[in-house]
C-alpha atoms as a PDB file:
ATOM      1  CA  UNK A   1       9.482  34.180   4.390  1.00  0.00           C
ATOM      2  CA  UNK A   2       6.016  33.241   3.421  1.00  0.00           C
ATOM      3  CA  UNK A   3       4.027  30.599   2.980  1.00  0.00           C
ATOM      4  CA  UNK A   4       5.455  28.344  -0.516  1.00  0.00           C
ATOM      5  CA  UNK A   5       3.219  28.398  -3.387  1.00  0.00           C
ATOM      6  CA  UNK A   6       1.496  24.660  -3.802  1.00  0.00           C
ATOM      7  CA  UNK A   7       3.811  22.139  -5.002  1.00  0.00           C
ATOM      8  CA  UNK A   8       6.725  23.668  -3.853  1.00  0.00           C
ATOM      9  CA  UNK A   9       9.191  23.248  -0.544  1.00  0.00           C
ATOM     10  CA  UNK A  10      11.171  26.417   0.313  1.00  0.00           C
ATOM     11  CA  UNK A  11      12.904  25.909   3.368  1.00  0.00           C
ATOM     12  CA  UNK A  12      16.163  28.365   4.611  1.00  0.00           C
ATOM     13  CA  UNK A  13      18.675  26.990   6.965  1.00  0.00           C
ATOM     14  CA  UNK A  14      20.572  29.768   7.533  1.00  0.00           C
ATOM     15  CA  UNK A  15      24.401  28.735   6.719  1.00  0.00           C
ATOM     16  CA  UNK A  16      23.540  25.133   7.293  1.00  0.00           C
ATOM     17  CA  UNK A  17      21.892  25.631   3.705  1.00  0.00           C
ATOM     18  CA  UNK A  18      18.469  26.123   1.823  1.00  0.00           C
ATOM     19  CA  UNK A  19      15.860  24.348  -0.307  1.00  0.00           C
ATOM     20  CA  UNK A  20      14.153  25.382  -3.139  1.00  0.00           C
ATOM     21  CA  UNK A  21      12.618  22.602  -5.112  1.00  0.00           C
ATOM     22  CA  UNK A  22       9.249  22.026  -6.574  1.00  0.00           C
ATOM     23  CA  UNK A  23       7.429  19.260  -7.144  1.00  0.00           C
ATOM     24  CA  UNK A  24       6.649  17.335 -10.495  1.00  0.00           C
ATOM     25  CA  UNK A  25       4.150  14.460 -11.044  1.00  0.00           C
ATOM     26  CA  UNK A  26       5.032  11.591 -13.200  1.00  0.00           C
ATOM     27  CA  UNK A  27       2.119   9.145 -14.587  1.00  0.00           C
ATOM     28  CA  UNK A  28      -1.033   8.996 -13.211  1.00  0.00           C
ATOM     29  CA  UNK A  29      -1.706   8.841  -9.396  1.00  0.00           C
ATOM     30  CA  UNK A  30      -2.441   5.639  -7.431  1.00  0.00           C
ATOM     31  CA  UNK A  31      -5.626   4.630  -5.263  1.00  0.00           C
ATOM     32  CA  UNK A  32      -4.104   4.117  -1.382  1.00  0.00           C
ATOM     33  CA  UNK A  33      -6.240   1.784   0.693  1.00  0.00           C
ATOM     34  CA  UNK A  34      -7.908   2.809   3.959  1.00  0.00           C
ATOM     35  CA  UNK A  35      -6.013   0.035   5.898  1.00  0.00           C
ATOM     36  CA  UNK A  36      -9.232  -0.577   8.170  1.00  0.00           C
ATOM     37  CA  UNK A  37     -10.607   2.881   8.326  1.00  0.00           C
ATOM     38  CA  UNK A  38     -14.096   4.212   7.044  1.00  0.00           C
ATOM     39  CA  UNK A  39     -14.025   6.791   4.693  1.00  0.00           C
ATOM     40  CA  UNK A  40     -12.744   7.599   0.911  1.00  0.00           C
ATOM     41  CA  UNK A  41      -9.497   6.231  -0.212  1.00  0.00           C
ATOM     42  CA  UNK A  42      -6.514   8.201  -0.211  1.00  0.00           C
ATOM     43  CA  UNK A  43      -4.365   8.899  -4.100  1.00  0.00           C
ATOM     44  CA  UNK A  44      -0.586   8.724  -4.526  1.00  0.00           C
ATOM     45  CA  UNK A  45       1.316  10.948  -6.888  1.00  0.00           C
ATOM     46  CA  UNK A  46       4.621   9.704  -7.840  1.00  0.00           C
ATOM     47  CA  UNK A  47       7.302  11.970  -9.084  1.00  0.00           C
ATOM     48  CA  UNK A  48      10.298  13.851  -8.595  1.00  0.00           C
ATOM     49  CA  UNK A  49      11.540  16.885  -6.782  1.00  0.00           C
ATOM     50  CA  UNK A  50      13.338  19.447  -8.706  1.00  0.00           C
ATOM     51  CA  UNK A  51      15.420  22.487  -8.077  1.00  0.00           C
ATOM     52  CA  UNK A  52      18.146  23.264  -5.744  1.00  0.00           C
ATOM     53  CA  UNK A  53      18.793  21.767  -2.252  1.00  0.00           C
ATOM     54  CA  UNK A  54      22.269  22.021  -0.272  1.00  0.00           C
ATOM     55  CA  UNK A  55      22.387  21.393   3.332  1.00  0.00           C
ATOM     56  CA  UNK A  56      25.996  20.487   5.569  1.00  0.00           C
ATOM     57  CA  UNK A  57      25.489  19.325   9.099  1.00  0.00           C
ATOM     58  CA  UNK A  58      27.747  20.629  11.830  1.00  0.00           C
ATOM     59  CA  UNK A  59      31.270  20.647  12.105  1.00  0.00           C
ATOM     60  CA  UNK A  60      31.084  18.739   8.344  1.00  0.00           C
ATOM     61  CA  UNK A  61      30.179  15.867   9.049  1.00  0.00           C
ATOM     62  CA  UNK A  62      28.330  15.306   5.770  1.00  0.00           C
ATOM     63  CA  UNK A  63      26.834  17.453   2.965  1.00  0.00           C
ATOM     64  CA  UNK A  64      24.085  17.183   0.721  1.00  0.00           C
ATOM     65  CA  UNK A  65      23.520  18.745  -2.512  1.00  0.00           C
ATOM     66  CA  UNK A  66      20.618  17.905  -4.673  1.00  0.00           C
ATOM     67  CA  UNK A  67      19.194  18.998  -7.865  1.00  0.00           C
ATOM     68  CA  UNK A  68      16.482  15.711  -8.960  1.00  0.00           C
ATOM     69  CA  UNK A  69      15.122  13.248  -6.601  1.00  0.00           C
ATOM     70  CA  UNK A  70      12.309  10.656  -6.746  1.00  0.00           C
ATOM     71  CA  UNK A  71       9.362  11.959  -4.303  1.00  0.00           C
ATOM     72  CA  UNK A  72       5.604  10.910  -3.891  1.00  0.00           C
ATOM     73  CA  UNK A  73       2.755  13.533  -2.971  1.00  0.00           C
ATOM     74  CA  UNK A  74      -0.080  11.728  -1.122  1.00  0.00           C
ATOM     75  CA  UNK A  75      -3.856  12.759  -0.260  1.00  0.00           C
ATOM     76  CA  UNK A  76      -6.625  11.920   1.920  1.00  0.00           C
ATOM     77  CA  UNK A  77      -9.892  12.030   2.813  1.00  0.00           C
ATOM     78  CA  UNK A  78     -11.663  12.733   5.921  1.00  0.00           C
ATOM     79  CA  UNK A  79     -11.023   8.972   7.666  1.00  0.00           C
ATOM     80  CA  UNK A  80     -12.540   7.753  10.595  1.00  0.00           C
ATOM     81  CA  UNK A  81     -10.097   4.896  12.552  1.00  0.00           C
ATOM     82  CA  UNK A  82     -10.732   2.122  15.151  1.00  0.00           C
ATOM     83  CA  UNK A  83      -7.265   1.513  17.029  1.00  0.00           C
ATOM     84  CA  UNK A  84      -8.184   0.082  20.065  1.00  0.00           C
ATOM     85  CA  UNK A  85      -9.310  -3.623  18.244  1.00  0.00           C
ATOM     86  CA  UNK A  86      -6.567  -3.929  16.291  1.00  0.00           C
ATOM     87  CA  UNK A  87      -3.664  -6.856  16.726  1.00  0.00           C
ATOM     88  CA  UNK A  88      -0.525  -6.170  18.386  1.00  0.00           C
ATOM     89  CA  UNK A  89       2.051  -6.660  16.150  1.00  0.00           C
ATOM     90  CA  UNK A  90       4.724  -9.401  16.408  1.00  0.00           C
ATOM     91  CA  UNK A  91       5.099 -12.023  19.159  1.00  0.00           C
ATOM     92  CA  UNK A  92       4.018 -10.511  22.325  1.00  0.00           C
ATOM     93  CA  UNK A  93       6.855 -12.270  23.785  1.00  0.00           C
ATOM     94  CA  UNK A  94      10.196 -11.585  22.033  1.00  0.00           C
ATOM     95  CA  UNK A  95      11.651  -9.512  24.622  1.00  0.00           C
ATOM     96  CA  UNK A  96      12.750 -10.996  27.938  1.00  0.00           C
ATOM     97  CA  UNK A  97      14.208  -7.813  28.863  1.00  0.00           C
ATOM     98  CA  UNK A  98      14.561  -3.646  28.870  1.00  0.00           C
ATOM     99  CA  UNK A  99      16.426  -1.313  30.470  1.00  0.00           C
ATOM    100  CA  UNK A 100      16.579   2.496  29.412  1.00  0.00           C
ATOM    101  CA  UNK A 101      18.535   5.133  30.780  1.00  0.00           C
ATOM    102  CA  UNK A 102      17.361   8.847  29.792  1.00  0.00           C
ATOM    103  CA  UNK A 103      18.339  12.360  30.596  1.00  0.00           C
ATOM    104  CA  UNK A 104      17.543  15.810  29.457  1.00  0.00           C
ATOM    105  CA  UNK A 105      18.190  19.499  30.480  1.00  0.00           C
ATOM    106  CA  UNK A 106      14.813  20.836  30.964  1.00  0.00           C
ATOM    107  CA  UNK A 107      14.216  22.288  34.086  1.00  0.00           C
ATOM    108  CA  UNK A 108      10.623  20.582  34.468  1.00  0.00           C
ATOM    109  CA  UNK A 109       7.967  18.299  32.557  1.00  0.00           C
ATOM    110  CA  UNK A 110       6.464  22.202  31.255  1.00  0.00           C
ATOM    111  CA  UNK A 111       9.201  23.209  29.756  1.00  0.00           C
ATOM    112  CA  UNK A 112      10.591  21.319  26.219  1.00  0.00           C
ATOM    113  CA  UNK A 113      13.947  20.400  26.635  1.00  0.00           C
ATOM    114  CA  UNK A 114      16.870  21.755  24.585  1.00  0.00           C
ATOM    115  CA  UNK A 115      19.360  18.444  24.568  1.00  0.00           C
ATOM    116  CA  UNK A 116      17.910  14.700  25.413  1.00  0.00           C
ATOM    117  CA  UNK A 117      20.061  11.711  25.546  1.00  0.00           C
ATOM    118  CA  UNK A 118      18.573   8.649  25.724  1.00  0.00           C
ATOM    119  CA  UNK A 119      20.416   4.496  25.503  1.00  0.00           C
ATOM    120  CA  UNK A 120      18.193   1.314  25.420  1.00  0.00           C
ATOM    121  CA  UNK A 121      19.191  -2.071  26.118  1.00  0.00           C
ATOM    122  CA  UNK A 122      16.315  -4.709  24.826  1.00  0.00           C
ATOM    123  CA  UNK A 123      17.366  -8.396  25.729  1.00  0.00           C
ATOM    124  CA  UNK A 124      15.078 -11.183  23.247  1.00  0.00           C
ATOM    125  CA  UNK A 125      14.119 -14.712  24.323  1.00  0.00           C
ATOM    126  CA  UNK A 126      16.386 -17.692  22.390  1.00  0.00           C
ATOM    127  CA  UNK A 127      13.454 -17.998  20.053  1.00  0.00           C
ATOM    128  CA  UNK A 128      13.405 -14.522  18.937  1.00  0.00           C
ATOM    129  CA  UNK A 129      17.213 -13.690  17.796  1.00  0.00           C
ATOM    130  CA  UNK A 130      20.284 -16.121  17.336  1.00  0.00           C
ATOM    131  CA  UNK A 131      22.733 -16.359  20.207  1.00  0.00           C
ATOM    132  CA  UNK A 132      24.813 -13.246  18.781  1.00  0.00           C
ATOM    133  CA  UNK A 133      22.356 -11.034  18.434  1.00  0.00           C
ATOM    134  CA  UNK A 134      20.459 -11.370  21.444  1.00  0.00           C
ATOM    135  CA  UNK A 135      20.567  -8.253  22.691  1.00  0.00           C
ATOM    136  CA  UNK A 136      20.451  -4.823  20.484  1.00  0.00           C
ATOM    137  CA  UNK A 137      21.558  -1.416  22.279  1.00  0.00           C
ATOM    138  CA  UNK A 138      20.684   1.866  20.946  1.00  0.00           C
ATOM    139  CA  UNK A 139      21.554   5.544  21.968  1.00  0.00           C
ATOM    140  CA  UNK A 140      20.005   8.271  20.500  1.00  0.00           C
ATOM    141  CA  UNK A 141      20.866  12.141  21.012  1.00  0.00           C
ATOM    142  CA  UNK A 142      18.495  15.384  20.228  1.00  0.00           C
ATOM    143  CA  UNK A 143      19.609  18.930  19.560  1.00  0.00           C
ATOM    144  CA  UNK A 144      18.277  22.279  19.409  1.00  0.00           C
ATOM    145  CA  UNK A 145      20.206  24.636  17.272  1.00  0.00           C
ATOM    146  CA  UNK A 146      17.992  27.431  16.579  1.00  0.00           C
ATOM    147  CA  UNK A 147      15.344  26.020  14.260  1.00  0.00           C
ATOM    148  CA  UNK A 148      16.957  22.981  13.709  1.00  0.00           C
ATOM    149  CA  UNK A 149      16.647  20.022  15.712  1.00  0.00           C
ATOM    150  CA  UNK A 150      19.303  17.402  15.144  1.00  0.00           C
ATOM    151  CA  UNK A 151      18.731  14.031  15.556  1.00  0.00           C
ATOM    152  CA  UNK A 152      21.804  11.259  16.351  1.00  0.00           C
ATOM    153  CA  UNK A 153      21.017   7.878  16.723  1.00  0.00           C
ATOM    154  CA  UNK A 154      23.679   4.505  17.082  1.00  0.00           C
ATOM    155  CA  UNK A 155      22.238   1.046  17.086  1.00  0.00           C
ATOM    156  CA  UNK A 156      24.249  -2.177  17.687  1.00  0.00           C
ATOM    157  CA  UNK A 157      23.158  -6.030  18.248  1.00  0.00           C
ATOM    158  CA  UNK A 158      25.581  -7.658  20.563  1.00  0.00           C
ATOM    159  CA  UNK A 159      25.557 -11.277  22.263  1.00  0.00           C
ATOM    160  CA  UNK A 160      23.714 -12.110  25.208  1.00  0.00           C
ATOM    161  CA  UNK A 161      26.961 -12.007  27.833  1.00  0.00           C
ATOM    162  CA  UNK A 162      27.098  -8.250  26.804  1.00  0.00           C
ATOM    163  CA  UNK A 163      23.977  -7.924  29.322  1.00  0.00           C
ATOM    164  CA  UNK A 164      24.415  -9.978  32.285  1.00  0.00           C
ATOM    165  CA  UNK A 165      22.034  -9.902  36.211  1.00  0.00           C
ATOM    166  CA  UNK A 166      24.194  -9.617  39.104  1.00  0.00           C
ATOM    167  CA  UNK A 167      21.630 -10.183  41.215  1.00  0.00           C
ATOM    168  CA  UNK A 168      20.180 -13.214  39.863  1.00  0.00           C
ATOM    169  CA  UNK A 169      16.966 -14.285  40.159  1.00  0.00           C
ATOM    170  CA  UNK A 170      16.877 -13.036  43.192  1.00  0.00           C
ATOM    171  CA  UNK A 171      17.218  -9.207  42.373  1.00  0.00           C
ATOM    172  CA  UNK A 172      16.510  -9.404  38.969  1.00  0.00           C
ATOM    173  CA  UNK A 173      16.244  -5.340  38.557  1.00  0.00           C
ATOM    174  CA  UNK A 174      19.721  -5.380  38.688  1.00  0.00           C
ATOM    175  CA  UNK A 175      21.850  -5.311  35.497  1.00  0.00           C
ATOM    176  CA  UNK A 176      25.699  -4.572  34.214  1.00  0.00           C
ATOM    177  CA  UNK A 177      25.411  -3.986  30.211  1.00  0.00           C
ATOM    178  CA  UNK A 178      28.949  -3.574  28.113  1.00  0.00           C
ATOM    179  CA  UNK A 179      28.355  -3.442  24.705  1.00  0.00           C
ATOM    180  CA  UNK A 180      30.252  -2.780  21.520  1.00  0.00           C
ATOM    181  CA  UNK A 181      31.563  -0.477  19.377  1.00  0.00           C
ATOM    182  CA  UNK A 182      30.483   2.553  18.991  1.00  0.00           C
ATOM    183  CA  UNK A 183      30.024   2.150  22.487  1.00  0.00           C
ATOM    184  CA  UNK A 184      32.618   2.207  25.174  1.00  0.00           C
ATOM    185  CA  UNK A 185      33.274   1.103  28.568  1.00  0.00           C
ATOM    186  CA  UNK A 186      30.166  -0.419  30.635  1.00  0.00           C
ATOM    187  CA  UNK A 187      27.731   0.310  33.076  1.00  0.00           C
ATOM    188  CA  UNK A 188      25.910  -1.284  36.603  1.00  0.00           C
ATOM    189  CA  UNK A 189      22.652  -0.389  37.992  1.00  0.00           C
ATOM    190  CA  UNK A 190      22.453  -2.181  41.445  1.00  0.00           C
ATOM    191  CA  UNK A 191      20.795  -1.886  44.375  1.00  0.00           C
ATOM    192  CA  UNK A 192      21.891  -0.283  47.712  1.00  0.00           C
ATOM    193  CA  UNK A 193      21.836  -1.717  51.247  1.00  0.00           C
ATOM    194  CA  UNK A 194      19.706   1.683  51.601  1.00  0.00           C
ATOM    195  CA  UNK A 195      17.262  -0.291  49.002  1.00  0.00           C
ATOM    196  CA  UNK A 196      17.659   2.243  46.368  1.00  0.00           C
ATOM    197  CA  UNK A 197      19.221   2.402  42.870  1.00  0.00           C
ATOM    198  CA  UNK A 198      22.959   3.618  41.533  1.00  0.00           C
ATOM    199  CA  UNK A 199      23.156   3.830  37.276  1.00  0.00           C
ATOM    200  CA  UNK A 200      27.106   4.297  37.524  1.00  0.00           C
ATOM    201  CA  UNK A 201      30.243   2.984  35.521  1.00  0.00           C
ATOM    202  CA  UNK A 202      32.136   4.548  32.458  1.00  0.00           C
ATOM    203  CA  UNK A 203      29.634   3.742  29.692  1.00  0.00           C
ATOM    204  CA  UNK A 204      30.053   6.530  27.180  1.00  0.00           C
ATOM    205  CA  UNK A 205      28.872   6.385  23.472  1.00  0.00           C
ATOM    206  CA  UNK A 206      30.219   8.263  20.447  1.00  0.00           C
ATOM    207  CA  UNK A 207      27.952   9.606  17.666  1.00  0.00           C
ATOM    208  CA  UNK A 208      29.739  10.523  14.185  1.00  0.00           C
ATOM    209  CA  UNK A 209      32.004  13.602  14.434  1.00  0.00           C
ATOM    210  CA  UNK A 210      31.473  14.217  18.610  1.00  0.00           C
ATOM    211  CA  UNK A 211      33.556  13.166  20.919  1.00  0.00           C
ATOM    212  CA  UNK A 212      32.178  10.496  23.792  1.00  0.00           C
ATOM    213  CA  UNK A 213      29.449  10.970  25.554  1.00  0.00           C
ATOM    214  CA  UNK A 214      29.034   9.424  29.191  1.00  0.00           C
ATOM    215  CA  UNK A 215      25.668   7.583  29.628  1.00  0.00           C
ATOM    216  CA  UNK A 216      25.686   6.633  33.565  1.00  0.00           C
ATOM    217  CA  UNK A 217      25.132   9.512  36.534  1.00  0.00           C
ATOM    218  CA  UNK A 218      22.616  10.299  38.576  1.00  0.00           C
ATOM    219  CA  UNK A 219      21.121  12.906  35.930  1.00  0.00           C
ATOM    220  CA  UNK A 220      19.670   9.780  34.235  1.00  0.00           C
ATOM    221  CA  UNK A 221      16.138   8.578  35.127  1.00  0.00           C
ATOM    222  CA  UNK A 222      16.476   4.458  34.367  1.00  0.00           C
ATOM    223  CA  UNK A 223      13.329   2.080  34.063  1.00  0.00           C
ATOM    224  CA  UNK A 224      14.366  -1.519  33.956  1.00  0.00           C
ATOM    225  CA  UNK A 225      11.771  -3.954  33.095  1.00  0.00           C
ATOM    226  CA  UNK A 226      12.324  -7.698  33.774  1.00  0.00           C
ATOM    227  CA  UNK A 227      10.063 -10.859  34.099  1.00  0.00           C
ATOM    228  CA  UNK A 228       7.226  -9.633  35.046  1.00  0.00           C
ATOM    229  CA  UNK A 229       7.840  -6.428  36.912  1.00  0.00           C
ATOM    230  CA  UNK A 230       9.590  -3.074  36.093  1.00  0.00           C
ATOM    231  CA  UNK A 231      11.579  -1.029  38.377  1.00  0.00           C
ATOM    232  CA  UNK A 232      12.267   3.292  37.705  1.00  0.00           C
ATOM    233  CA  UNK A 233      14.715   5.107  39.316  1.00  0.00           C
ATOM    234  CA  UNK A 234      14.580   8.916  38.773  1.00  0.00           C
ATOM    235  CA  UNK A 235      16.713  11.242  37.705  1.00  0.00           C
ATOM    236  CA  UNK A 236      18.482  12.484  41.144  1.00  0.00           C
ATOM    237  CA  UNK A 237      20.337  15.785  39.979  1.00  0.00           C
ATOM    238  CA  UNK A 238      19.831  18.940  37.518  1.00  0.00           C
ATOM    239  CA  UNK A 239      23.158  18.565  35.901  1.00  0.00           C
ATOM    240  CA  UNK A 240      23.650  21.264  32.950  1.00  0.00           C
ATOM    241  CA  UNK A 241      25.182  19.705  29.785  1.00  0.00           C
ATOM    242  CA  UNK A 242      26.245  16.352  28.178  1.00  0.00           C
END
């Protein structure tokens, strides 16, 4: 197919669907600050988009069927941007806390990966989140299918107990996390006599319309990050699959 004639989004799915909708302005356009950066102001067009849109995810889960929607159209100038002075956002200390646990299929760093799995685990300070939502957990799972990457993504806020440090202060890179629903089961990562690192435990998580999905093994590569110090632990073995 070739390229879609200005205005327009064409877009064919295959028989996950197709989109054919064009776009139509409504008023006059807006003036869009620079937000810090030198150079002409950007314009936004508000509208809607028109036409015909169906798309139904995988085993149908949910499907989408659209004929009018509100849109916006935006355009800029050539803009030149400082990033490096501006403020970090938020208080610099709100997390006490992190541990992530990632895995993925490809073969090596060159080559792009057809499935990633990935679950976080951020512990906040008492001034940062009330007692029962101290900690928030998130898994998140990517898909190639085709041209179509799918994205999954669960997030959860659970209370502090749900994250707890077996080793106390005085091994403070280890960490057993059981959280809630939609997750199941928990998870350890503790340190060996041999001074290395085990991620094991039956910690699974289930995304809408799969079934679980374990999140402990040695084809995770886990980076804990406590105090003031983070510990990694790479990924051990080149296990195919979820």
């Amino acid at each position: 197919m070739g390229r879609a004639p200005a205005g327009h989004l064409i877009a064919d799915f295959g028989e996950r669907g197709r989109f054919d909708l064009r776009f139509v302005p409504v008023g006059a356009p807006e003036s869009l600050p620079t937000g810090g950066c030198k150079g002409p102001k950007g314009s936004f067009q508000p509208g809607y988009l028109v036409g015909r849109a169906r798309f139904r995810t995988e085993r149908g889960f949910a499907r989408i069927r659209i004929h009018r929607v509100w849109a916006g159209q935006e355009s800029w100038g050539h803009l030149v941007c400082e990033f490096t002075g501006l403020p970090v956002v938020g208080h610099p200390k709100k997390k006490r806390a992190s541990f992530a646990a990632n895995a993925s299929d490809a073969p090596s760093i060159f080559v792009a990966p057809k499935h990633t799995l990935s679950f976080l685990a951020t512990q906040f300070y008492r001034h940062a989140a009330p007692a029962d939502r101290r900690v928030l957990y998130t898994a998140e799972l990517a898909d190639k299918a085709g041209r179509i990457t799918i994205h999954r993504k669960v997030k959860v806020a659970a209370p502090e107990r749900s994250l707890l440090f077996p080793g106390g202060r005085a091994m403070p890179e280890e960490i057993a996390v059981a959280p809630p629903a939609p997750f199941t089961g928990s998870g350890e990562f503790l340190r060996t006599r041999e001074s290395t690192f085990t991620w094991h435990g039956d910690l699974a998580v289930t995304f809408p319309g799969l079934d679980p999905i374990r999140l402990t093994g040695p084809r995770f590569t886990v980076v804990i990050c406590a105090l003031k110090g983070c510990v990694t632990r790479s990924s051990e073995a080149d296990t195919p699959g979820f």
